[in-house]
N, C-alpha and C. Protein backbone atom coordinates (compact mmCIF):
# COMPACT_ATOMS: atom_id res chain seq x y z
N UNK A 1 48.51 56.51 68.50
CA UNK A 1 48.78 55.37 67.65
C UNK A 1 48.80 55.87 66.21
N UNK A 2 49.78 55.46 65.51
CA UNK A 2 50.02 55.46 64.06
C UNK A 2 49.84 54.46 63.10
N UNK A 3 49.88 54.55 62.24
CA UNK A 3 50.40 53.31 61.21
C UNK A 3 51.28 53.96 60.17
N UNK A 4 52.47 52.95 59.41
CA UNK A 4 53.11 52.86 58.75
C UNK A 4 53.28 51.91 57.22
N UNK A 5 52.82 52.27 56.25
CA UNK A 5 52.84 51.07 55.44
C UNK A 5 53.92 51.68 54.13
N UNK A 6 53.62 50.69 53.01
CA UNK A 6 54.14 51.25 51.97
C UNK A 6 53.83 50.43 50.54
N UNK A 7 53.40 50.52 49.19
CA UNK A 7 52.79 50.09 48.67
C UNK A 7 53.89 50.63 46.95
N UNK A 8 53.33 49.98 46.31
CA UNK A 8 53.94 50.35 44.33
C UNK A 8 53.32 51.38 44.41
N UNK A 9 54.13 52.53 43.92
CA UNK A 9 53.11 53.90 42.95
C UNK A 9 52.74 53.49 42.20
N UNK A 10 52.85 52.65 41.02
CA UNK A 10 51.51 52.51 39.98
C UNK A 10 50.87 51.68 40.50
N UNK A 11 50.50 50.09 41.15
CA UNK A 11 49.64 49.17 41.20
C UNK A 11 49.35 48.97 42.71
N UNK A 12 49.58 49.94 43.44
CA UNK A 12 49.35 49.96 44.87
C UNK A 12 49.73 48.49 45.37
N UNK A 13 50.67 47.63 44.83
CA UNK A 13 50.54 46.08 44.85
C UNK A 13 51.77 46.22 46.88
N UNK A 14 51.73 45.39 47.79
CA UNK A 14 52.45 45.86 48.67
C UNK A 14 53.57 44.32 48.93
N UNK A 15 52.61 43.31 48.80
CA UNK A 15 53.52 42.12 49.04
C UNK A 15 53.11 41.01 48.00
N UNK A 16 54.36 40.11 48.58
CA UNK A 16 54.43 38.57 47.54
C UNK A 16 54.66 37.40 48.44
N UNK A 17 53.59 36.42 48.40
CA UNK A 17 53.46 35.20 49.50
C UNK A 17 54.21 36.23 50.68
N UNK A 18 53.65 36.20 51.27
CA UNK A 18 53.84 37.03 53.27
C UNK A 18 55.15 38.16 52.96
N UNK A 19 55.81 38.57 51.91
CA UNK A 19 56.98 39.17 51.68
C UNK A 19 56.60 41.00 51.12
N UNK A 20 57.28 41.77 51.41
CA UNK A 20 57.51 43.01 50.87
C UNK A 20 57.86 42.42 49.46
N UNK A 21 57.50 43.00 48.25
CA UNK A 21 58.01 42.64 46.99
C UNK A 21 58.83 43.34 46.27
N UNK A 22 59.45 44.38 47.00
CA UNK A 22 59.87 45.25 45.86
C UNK A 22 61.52 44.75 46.71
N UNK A 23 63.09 45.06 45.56
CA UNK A 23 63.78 44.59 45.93
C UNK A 23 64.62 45.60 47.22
N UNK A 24 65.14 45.28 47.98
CA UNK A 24 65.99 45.92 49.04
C UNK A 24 66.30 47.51 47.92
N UNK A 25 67.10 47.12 47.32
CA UNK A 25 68.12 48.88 46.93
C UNK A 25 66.42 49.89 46.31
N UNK A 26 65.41 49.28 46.00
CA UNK A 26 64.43 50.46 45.78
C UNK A 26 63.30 50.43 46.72
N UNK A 27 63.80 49.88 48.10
CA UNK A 27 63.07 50.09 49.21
C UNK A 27 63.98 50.90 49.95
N UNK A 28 65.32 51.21 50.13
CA UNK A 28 65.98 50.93 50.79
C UNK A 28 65.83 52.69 51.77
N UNK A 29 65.30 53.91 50.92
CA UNK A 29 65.28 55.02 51.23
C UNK A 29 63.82 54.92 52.30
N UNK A 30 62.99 53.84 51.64
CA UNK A 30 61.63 53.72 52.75
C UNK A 30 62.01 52.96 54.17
N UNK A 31 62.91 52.14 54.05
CA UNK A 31 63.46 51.15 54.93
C UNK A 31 63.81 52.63 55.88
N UNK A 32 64.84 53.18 55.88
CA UNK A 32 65.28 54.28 56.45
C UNK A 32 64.32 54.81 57.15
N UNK A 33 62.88 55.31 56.81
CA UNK A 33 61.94 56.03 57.20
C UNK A 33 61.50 55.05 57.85
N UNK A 34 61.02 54.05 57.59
CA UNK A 34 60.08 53.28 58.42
C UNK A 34 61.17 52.79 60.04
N UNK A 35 62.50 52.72 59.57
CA UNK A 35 63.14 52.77 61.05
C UNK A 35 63.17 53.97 61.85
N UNK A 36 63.11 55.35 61.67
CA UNK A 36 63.02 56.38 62.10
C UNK A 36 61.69 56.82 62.85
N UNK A 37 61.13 56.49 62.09
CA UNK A 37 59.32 56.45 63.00
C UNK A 37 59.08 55.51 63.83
N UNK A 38 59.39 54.51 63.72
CA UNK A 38 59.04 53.22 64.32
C UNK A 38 60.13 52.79 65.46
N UNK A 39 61.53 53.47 65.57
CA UNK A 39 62.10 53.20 66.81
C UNK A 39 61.76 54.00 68.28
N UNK A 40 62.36 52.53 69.12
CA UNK A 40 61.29 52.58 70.61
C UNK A 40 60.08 52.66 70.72
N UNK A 41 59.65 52.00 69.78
CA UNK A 41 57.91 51.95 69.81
C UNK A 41 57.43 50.75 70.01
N UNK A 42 55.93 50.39 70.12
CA UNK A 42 55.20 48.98 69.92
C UNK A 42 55.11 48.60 68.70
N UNK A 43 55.14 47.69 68.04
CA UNK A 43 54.69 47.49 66.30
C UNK A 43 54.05 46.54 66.74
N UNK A 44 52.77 46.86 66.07
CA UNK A 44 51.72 45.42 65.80
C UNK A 44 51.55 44.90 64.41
N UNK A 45 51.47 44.19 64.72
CA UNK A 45 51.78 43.08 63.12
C UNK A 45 50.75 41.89 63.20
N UNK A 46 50.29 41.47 61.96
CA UNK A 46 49.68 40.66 62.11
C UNK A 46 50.62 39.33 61.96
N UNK A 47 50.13 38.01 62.05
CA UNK A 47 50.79 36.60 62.24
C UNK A 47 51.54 36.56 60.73
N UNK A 48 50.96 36.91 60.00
CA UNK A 48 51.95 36.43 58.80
C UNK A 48 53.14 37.47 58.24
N UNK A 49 52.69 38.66 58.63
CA UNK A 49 53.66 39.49 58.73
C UNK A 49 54.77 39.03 59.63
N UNK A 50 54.43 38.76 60.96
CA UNK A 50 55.33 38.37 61.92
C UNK A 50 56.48 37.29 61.92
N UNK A 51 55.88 36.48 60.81
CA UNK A 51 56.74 35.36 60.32
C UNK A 51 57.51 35.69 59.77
N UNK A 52 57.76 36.89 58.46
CA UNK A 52 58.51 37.29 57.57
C UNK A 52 59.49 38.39 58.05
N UNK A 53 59.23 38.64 59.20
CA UNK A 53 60.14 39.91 59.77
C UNK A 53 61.27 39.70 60.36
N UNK A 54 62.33 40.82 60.07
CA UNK A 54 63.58 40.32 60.81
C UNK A 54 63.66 40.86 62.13
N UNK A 55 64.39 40.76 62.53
CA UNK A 55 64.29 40.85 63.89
C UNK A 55 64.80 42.71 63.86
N UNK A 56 63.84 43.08 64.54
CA UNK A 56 64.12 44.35 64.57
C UNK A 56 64.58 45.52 66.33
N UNK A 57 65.77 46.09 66.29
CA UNK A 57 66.43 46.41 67.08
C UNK A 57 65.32 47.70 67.79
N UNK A 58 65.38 47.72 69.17
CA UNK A 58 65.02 48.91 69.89
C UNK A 58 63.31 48.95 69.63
N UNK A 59 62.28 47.65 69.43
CA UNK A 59 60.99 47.92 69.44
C UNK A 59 60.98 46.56 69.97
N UNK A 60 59.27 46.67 70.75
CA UNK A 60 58.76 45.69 70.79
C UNK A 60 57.55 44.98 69.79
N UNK A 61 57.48 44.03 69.55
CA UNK A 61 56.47 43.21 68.39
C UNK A 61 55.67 42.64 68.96
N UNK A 62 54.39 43.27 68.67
CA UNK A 62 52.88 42.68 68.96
C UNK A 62 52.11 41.88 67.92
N UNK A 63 52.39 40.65 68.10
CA UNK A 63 51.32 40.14 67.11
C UNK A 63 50.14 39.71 67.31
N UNK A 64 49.01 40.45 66.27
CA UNK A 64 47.47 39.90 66.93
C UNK A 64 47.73 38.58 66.39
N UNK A 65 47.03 37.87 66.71
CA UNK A 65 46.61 36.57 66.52
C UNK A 65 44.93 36.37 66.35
N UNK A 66 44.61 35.66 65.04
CA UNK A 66 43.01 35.65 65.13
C UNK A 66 42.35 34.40 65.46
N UNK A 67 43.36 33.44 65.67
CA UNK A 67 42.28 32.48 66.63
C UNK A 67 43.19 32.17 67.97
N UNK A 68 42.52 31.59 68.82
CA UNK A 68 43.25 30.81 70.02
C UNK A 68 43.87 29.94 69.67
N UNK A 69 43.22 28.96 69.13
CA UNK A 69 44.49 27.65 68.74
C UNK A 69 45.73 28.14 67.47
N UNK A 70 46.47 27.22 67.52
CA UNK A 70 47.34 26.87 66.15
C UNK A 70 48.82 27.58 66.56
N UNK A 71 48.95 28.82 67.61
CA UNK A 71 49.86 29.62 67.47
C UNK A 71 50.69 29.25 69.44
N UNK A 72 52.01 29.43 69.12
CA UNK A 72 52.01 29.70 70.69
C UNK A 72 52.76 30.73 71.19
N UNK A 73 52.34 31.00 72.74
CA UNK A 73 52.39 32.06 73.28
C UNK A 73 53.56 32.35 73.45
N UNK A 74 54.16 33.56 72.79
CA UNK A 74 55.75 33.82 73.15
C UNK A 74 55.79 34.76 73.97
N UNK A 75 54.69 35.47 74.41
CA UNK A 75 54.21 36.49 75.42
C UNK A 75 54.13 37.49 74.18
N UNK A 76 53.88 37.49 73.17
CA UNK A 76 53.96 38.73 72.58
C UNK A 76 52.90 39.08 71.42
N UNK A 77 52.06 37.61 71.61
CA UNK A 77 51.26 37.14 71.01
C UNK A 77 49.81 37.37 71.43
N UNK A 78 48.73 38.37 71.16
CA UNK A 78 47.22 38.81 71.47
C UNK A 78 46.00 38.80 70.37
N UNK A 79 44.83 38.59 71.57
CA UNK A 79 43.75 38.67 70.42
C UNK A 79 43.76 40.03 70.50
N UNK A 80 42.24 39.87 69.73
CA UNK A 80 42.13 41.34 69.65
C UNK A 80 41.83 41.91 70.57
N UNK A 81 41.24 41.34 71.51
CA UNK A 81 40.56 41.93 72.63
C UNK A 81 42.03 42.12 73.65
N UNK A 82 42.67 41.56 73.82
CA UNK A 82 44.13 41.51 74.53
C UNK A 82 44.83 43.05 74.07
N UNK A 83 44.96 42.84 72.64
CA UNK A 83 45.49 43.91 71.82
C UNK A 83 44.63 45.33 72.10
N UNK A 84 44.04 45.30 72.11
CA UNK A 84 42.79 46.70 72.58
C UNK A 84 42.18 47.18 74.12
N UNK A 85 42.83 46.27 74.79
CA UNK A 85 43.21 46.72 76.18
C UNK A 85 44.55 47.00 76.19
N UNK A 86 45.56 46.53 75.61
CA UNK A 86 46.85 46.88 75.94
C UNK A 86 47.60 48.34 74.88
N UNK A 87 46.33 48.28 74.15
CA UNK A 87 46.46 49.81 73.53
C UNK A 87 46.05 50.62 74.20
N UNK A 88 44.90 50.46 74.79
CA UNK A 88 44.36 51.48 75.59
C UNK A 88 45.23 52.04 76.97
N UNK A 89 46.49 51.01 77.15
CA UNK A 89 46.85 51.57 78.54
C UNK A 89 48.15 52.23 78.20
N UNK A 90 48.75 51.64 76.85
CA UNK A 90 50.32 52.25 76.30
C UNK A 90 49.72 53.70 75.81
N UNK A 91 48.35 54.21 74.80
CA UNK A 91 48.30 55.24 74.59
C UNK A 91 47.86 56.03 75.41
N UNK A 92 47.06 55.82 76.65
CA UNK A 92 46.61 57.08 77.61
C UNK A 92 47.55 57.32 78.49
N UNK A 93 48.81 56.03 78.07
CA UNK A 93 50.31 56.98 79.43
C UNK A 93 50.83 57.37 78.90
N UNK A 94 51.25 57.82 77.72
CA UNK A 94 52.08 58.22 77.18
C UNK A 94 52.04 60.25 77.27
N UNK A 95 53.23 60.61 77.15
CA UNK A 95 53.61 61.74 76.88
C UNK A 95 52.39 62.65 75.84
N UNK A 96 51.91 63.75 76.38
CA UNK A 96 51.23 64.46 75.30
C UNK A 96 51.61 64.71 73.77
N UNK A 97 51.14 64.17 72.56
CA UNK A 97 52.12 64.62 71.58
C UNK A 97 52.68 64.01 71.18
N UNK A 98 52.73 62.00 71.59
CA UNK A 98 53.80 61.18 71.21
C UNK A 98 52.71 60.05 71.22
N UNK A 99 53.21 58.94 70.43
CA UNK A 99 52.46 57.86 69.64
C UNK A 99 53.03 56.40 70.43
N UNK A 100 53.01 55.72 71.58
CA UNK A 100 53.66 54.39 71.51
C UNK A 100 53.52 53.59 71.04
N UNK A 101 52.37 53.34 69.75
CA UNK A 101 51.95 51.97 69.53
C UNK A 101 52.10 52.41 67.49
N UNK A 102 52.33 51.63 67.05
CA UNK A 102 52.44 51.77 65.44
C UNK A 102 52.09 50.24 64.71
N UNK A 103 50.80 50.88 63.82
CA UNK A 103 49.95 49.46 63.28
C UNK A 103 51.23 49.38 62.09
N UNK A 104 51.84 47.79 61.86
CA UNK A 104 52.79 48.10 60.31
C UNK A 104 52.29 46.53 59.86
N UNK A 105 51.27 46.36 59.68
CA UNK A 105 50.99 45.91 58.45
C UNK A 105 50.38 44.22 58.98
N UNK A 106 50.11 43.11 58.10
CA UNK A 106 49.96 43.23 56.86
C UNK A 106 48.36 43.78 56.96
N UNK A 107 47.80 43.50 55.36
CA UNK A 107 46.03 44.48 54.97
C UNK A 107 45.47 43.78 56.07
N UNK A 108 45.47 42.88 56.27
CA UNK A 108 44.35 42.69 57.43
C UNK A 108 44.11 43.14 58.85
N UNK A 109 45.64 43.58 59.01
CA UNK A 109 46.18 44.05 60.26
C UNK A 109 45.06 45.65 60.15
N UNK A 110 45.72 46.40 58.64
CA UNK A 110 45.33 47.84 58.25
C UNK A 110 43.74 47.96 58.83
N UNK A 111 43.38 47.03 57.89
CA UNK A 111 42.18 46.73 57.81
C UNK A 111 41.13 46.79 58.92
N UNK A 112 41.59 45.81 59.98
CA UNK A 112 41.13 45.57 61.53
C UNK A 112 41.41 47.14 62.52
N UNK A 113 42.49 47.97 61.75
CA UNK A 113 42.66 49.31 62.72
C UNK A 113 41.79 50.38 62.24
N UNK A 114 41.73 49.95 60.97
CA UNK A 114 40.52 51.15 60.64
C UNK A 114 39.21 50.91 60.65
N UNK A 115 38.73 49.77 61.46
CA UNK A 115 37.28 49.55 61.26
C UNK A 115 36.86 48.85 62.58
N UNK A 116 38.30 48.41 63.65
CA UNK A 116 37.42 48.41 65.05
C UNK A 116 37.59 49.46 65.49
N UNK A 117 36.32 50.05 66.26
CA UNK A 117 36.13 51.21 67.17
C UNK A 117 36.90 51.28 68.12
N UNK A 118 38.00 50.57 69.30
CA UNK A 118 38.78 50.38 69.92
C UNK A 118 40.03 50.35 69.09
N UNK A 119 40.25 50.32 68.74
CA UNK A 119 41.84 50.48 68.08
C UNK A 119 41.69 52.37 67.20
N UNK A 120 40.45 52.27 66.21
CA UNK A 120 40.55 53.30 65.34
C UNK A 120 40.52 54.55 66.06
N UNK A 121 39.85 54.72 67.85
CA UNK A 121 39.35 55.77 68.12
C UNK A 121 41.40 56.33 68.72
N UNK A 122 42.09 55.71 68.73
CA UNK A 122 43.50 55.97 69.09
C UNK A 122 44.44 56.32 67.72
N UNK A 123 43.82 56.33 66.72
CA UNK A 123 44.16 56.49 65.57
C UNK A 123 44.54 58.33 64.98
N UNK A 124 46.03 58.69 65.61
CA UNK A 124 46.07 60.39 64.90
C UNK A 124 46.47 59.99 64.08
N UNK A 125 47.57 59.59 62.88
CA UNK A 125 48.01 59.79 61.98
C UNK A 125 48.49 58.62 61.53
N UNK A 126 49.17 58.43 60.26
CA UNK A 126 49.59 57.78 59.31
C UNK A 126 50.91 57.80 58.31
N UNK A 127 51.77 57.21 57.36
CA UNK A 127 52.46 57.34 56.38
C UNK A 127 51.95 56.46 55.60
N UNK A 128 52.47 56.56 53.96
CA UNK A 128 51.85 55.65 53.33
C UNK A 128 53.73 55.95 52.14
N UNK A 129 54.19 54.99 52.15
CA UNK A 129 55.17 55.06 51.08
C UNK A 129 54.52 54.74 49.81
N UNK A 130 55.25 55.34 48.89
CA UNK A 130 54.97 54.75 47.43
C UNK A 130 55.88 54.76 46.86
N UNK A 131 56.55 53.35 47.24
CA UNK A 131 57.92 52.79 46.46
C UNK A 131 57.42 52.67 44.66
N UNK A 132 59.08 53.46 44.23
CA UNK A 132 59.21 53.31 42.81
C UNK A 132 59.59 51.79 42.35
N UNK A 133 58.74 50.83 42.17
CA UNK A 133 59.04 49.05 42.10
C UNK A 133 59.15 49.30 40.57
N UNK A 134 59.99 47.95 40.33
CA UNK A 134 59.87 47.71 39.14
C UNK A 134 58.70 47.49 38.31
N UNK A 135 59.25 47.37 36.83
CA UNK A 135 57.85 47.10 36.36
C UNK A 135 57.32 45.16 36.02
N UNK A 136 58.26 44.57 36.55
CA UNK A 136 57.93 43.30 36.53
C UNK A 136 57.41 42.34 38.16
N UNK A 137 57.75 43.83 38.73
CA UNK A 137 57.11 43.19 40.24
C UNK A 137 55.96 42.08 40.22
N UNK A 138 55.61 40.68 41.14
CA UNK A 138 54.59 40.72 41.00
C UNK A 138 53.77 40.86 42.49
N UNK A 139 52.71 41.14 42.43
CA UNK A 139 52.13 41.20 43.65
C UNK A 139 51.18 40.07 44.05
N UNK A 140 50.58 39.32 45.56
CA UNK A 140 49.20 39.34 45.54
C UNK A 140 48.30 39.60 46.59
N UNK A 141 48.96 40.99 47.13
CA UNK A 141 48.52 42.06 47.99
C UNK A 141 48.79 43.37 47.93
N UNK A 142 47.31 43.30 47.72
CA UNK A 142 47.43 45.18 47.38
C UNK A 142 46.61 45.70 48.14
N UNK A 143 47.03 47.24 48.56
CA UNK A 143 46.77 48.02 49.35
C UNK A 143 45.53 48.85 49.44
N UNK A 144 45.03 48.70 48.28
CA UNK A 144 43.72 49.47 47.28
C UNK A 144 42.74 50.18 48.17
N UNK A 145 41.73 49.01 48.72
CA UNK A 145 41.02 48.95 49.81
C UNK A 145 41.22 50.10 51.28
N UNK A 146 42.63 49.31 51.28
CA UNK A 146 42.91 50.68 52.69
C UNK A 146 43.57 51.40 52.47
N UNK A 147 44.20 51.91 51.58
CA UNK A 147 44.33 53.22 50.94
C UNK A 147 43.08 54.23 50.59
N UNK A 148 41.93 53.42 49.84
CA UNK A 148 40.67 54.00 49.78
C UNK A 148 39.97 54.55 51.34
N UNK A 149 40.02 53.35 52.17
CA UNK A 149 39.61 54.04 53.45
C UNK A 149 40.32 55.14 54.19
N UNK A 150 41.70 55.04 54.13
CA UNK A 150 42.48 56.28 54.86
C UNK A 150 42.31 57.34 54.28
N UNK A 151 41.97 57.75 53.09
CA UNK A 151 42.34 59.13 52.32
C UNK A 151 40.26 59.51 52.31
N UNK A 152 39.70 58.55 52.77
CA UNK A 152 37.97 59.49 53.48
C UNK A 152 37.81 59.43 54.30
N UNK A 153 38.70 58.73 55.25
CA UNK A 153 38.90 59.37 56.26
C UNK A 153 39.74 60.04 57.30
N UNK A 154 41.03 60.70 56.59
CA UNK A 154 41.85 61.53 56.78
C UNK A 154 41.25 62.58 56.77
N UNK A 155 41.38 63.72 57.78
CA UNK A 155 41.44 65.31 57.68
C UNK A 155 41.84 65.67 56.78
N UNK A 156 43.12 65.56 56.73
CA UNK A 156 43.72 66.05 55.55
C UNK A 156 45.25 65.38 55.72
N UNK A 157 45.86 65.48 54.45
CA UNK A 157 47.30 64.72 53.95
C UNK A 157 48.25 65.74 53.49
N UNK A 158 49.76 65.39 53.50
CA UNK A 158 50.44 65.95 52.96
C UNK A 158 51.24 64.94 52.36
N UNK A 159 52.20 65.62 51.27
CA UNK A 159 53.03 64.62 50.15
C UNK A 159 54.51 65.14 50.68
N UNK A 160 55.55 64.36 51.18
CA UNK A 160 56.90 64.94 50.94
C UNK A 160 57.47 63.64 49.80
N UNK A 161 59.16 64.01 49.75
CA UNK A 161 59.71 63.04 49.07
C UNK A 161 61.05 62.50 49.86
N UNK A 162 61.59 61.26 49.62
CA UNK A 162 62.71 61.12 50.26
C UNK A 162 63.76 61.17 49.24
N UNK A 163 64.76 60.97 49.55
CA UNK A 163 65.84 61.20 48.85
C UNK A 163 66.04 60.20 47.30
N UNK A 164 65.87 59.30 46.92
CA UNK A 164 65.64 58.96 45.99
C UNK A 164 64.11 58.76 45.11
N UNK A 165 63.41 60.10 45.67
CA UNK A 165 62.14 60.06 44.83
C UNK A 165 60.92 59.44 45.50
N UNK A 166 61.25 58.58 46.39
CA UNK A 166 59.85 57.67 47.25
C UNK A 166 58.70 58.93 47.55
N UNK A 167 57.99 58.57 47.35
CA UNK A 167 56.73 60.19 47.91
C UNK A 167 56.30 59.08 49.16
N UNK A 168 56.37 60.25 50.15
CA UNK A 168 55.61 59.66 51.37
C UNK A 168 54.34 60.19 51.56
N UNK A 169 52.98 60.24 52.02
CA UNK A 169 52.10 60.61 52.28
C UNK A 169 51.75 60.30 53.59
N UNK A 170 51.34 61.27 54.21
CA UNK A 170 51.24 61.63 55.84
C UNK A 170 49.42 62.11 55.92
N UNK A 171 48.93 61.45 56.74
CA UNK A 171 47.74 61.58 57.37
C UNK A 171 47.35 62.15 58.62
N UNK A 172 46.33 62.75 58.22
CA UNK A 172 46.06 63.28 59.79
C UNK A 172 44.48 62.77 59.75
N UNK A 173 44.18 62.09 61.07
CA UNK A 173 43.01 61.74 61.85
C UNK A 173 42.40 63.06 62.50
């Protein structure tokens, strides 16, 4: 299991009301990456993320859900406890060396993978974009928090860049 996120290089800021904030053409080199990692995989998402997403080709979408009521079942919809048995059976079949399940967002989602013991102990690696946003972006979710937790408890990281400058940062568990 992986995760995938992506956040402002200066204000680590990541979204606006349930939305990515930065505009399409200076996401658009992260957009690329985040489809490249993330096809034929599981994506888990949390509920409000799940609302804002487009429909995305060649994956399936897991959304936790944190209560029983309010939401309904499209079959694709788990608690946590649902979600952490059904991790446990996609990552111990899988191919040596290969990831089926990818946490993408939103912080609470991050949040819940790095701090339950059932989800985190399936946890090798990571990306972290750091989109070049404008400087009038506004945010009122930022990444701060779990950025702080991944980088003490990463092994160790590396920095590449993509083609228009985005620095990606890669984690290892």
């Amino acid at each position: 299991m992986f995760f995938i996120a992506a956040m402002d290089a200066n204000t680590q800021g990541m979204g606006f009301e349930g939305q990515l904030a930065w505009t399409r053409k200076e996401g658009a080199q992260d957009m690329q990456h985040f489809q490249a990692k993330t096809a034929g995989k599981n994506i888990v998402v949390g509920h409000t993320t799940a609302i804002g997403l487009p429909p995305l080709k060649n994956r399936y979408v897991m959304v936790l859900r944190h209560r029983e009521d309010g939401l309904s079942n499209n079959g694709n919809e788990y608690t946590l406890d649902e979600l952490c048995q059904a991790v446990e059976k996609m990552e111990t079949r899988v191919e040596d060396g290969k990831d089926s399940v990818v946490i993408c967002g939103g912080l609470a989602t991050y949040l819940l993978m790095m701090r339950e013991p059932r989800l985190r102990k399936h946890l090798t690696h990571g990306y972290i974009s750091h989109i070049n946003a404008t400087a009038t972006t506004q945010y009122d979710t930022y990444l701060t928090e779990f950025y702080d937790l991944v980088r003490q408890e990463a092994k160790y990281a590396t920095v590449t860049e993509l083609p228009d400058g985005t620095k990606v940062e890669t984690f290892v568990f």
